[in-house]
N, C-alpha and C. Protein backbone atom coordinates (compact mmCIF):
# COMPACT_ATOMS: atom_id res chain seq x y z
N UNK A 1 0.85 -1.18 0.00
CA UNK A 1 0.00 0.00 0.00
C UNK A 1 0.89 1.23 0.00
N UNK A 2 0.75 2.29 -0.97
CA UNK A 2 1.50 3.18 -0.70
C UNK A 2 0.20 4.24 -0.30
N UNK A 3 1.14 5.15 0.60
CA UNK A 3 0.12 6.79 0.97
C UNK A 3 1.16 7.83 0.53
N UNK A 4 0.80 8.27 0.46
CA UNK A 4 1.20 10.19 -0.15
C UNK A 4 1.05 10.99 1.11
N UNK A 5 2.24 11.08 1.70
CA UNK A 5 2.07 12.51 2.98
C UNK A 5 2.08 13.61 2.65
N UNK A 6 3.08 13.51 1.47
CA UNK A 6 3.23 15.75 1.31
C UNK A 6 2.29 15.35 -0.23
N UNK A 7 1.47 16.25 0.01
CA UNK A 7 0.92 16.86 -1.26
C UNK A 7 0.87 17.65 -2.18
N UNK A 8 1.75 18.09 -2.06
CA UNK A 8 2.29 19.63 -3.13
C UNK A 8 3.07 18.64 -3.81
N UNK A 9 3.61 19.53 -5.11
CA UNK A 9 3.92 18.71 -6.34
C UNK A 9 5.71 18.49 -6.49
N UNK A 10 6.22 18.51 -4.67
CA UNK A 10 7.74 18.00 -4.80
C UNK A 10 7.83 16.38 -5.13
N UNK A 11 8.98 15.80 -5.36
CA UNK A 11 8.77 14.48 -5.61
C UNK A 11 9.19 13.87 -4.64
N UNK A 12 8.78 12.35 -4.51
CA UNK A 12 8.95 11.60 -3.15
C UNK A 12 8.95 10.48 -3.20
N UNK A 13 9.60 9.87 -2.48
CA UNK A 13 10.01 8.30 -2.33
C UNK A 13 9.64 7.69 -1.07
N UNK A 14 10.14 6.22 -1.20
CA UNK A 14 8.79 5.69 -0.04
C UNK A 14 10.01 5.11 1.09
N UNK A 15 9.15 4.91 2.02
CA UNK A 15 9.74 4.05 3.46
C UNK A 15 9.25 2.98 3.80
N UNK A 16 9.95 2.07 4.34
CA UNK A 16 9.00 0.84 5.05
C UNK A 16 8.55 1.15 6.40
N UNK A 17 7.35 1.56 6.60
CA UNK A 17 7.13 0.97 7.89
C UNK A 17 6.88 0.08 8.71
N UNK A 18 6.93 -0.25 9.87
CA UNK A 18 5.94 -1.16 10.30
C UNK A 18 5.86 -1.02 11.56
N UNK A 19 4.32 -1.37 12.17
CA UNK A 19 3.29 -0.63 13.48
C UNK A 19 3.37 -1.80 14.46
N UNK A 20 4.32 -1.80 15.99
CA UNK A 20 3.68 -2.94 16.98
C UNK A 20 3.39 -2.11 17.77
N UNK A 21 2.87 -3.63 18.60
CA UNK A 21 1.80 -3.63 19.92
C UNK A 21 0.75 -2.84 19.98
N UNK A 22 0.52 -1.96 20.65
CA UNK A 22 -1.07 -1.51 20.51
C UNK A 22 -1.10 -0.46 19.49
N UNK A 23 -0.26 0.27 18.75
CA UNK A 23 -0.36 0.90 17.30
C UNK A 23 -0.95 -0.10 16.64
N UNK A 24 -0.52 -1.23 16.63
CA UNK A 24 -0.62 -1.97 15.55
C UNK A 24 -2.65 -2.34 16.09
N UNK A 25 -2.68 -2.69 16.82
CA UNK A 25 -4.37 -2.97 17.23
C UNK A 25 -4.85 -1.79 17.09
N UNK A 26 -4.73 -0.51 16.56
CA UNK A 26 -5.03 0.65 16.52
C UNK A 26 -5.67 0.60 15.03
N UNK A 27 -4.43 0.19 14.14
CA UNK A 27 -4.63 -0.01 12.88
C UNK A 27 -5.12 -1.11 12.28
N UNK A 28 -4.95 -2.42 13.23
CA UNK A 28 -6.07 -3.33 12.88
C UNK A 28 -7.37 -3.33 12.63
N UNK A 29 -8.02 -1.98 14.17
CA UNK A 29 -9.09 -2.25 14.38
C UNK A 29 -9.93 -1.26 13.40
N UNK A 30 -8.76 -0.71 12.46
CA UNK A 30 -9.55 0.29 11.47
C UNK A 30 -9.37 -0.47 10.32
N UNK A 31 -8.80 -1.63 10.37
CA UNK A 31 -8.72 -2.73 8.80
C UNK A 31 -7.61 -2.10 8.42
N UNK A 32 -6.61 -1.31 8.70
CA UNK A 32 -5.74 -0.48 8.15
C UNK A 32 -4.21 -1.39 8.15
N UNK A 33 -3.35 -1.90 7.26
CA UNK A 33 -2.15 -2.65 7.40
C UNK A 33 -1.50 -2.17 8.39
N UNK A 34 -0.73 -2.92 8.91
CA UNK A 34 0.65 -2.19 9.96
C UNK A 34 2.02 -2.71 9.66
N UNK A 35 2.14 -2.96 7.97
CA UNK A 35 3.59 -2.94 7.48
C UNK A 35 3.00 -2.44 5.97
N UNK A 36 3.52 -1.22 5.71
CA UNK A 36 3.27 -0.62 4.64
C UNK A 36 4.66 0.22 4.16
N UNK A 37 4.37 0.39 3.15
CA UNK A 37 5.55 1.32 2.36
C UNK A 37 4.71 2.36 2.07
N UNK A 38 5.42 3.57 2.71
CA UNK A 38 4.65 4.90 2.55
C UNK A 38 5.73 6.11 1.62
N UNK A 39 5.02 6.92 0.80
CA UNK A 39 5.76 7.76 0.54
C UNK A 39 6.05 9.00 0.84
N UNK A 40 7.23 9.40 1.31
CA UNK A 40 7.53 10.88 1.92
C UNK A 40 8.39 11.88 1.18
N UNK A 41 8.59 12.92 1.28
CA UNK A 41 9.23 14.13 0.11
C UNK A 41 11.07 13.80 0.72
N UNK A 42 11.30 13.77 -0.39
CA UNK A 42 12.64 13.37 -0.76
C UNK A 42 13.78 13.95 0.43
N UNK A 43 13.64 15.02 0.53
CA UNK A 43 14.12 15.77 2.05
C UNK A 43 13.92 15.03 3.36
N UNK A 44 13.24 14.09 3.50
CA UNK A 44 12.64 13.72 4.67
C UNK A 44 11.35 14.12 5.31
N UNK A 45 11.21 13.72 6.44
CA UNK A 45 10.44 13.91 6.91
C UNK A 45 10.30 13.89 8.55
N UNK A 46 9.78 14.60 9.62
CA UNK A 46 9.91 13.99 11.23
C UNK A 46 9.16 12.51 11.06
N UNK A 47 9.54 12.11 12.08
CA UNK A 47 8.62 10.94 12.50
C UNK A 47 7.57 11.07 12.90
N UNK A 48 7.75 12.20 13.69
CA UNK A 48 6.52 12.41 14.28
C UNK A 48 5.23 13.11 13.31
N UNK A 49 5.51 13.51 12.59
CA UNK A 49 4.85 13.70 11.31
C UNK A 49 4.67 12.72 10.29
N UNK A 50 5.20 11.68 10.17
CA UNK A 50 4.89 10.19 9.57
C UNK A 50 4.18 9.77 10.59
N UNK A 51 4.34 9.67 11.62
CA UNK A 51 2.83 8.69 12.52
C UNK A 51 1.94 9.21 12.51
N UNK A 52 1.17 10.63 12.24
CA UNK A 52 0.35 11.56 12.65
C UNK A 52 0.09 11.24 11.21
N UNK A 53 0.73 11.05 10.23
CA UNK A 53 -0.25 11.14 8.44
C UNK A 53 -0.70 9.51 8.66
N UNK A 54 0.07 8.70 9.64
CA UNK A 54 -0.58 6.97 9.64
C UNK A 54 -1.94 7.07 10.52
N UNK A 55 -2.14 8.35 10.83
CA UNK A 55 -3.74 8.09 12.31
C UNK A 55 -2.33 7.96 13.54
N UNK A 56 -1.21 7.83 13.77
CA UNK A 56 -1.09 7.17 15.14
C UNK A 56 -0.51 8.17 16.07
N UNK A 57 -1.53 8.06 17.39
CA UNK A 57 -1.29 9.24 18.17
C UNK A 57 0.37 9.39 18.68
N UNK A 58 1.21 10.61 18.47
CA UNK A 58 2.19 10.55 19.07
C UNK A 58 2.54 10.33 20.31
N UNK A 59 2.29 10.95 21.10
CA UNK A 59 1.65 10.68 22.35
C UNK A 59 2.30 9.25 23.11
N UNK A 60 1.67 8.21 22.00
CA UNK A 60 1.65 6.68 22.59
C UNK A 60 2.53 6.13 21.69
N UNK A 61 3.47 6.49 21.56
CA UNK A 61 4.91 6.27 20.57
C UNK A 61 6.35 6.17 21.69
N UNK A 62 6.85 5.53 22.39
CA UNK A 62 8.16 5.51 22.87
C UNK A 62 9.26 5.43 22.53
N UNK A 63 9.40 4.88 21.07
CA UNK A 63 10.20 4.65 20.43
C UNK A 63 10.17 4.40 18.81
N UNK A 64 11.08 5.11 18.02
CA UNK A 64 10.86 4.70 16.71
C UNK A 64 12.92 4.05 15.90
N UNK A 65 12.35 2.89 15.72
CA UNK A 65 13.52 2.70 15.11
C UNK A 65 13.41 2.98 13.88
N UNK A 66 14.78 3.60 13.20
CA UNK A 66 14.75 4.01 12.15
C UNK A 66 16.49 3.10 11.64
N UNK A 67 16.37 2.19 10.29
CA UNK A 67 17.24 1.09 10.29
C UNK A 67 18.04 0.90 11.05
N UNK A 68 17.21 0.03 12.21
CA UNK A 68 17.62 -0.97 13.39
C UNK A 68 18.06 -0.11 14.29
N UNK A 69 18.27 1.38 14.40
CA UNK A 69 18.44 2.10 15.63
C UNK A 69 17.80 3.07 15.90
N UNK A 70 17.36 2.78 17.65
CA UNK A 70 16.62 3.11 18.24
C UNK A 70 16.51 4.75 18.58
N UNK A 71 15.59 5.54 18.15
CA UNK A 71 15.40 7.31 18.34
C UNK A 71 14.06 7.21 19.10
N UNK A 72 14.30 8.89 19.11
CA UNK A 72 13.29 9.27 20.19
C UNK A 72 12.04 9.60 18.80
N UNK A 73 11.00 10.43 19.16
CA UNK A 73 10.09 10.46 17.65
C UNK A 73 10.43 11.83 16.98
N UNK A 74 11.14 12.95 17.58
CA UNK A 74 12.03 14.00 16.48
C UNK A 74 13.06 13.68 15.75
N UNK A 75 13.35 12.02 15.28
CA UNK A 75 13.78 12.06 14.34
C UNK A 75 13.32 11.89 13.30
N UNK A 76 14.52 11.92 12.24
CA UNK A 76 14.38 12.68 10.67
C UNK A 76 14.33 11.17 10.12
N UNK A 77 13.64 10.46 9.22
CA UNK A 77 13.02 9.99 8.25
C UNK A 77 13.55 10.17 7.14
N UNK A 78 14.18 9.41 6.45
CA UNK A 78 14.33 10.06 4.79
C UNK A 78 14.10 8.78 4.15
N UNK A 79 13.43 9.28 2.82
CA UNK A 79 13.48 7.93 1.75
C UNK A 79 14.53 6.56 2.07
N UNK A 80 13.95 5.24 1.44
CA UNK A 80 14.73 4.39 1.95
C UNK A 80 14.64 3.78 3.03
N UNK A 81 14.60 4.81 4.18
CA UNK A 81 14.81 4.61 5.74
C UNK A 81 13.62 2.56 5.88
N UNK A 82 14.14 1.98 6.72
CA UNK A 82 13.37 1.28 7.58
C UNK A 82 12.97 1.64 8.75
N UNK A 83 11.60 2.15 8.97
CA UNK A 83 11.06 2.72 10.05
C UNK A 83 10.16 1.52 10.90
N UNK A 84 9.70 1.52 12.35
CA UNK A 84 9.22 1.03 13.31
C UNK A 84 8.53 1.80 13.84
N UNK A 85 7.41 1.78 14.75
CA UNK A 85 7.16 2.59 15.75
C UNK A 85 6.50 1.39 17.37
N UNK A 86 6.90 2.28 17.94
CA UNK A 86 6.75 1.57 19.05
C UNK A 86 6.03 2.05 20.29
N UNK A 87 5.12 1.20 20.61
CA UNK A 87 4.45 2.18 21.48
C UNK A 87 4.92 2.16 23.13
N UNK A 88 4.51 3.18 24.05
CA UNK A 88 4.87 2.97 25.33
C UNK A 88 3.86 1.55 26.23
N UNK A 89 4.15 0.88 26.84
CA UNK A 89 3.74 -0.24 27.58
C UNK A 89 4.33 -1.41 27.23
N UNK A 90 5.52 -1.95 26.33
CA UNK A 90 6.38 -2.70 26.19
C UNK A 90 6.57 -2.83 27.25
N UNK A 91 6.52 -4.67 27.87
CA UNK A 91 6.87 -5.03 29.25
C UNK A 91 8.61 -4.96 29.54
N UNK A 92 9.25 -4.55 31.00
CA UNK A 92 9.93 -3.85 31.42
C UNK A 92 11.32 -4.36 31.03
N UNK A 93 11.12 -5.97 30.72
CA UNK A 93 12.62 -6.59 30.58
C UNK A 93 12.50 -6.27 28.59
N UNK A 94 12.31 -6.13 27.76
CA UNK A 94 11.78 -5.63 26.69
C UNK A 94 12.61 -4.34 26.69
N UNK A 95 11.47 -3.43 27.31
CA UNK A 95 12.35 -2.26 27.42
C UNK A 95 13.48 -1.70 27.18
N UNK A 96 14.24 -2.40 28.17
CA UNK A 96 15.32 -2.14 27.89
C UNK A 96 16.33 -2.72 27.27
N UNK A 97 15.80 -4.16 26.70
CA UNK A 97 16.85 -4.75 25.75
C UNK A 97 16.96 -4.18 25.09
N UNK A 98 15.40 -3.41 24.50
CA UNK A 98 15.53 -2.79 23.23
C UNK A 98 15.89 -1.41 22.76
N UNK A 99 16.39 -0.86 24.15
CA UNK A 99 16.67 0.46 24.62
C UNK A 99 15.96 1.23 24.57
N UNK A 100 14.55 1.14 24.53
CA UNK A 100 13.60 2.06 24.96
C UNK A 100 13.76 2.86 25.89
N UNK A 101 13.96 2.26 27.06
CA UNK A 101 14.53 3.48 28.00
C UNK A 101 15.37 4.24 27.74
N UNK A 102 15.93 4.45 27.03
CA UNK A 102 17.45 5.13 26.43
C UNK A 102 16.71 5.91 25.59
N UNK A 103 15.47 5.81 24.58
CA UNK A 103 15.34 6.50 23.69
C UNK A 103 14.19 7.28 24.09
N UNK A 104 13.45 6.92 25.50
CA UNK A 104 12.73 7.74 26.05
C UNK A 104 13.50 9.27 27.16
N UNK A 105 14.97 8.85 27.24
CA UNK A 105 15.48 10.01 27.59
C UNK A 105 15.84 10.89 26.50
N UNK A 106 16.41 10.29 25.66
CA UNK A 106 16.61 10.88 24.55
C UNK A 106 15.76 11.86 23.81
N UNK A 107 14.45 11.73 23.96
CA UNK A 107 13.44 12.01 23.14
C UNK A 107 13.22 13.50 24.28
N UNK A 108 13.55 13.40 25.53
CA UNK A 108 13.23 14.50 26.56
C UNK A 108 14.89 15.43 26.23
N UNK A 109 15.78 14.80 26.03
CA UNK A 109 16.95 15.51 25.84
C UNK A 109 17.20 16.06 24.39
N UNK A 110 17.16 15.55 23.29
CA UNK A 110 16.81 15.19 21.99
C UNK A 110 18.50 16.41 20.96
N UNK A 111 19.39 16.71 22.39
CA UNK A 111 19.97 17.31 21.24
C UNK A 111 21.00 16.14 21.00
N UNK A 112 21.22 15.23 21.34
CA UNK A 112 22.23 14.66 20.71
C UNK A 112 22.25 13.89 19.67
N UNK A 113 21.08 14.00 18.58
CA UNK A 113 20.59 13.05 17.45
C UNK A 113 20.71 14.15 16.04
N UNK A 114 22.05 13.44 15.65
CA UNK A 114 22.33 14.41 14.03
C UNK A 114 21.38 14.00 13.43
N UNK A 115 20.43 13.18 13.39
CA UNK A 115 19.40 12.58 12.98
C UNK A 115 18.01 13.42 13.22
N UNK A 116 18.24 14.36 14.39
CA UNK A 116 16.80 14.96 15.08
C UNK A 116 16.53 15.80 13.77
N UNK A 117 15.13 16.14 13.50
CA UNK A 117 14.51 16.84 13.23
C UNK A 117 14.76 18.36 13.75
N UNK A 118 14.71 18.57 14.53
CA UNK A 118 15.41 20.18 15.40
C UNK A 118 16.48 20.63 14.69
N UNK A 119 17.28 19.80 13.90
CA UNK A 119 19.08 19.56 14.04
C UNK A 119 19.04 20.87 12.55
């Protein structure tokens, strides 16, 4: 399935996403896939602005990996990217294998990501 986030007439290429734990029952329960290839404007994009064009509240996002490493959700997205999102309530030994906790400070600290969106 592809979606179209920016709508003005720049050109754009797509990402993989894909939606767990209760994102993903979010988007189930609207019949909506939760591994899709979406397309975003060639510049990138926040994350947090890719979950918000998927329906998914930021809010309930703790973590987004973006190919295989773990950010807070002001990071930057660009074509290509393999994206994740992850929501907060991952049980505690989880957590932190997966460094969620790390990327939930991060996301409160957020300057140390050449990757951030802010940057």
């Amino acid at each position: 399935m592809r979606m179209v986030t920016d709508a003005s007439s720049t050109p754009s290429a797509s990402v993989t996403v894909r939606i767990f734990g209760s994102l993903r029952q979010l988007r189930a329960a609207r019949r909506l896939p939760y591994t899709l290839d979406v397309d975003v404007p060639r510049g990138g994009i926040a994350a947090r602005d890719l979950a918000v064009s998927l329906g998914l509240p930021p809010e309930k996002i703790e973590g987004v990996f973006v190919n295989h490493g773990l950010h807070g959700i002001g990071v930057r997205v660009s074509p290509g990217d393999r994206v994740a999102f992850v929501p907060y309530g991952t049980p505690g030994p989880h957590r932190v294998f997966l460094g969620l906790y790390a990327a939930g400070r991060e996301a409160s600290e957020a300057a140390g990501d050449s990757r951030d969106a802010g940057s």
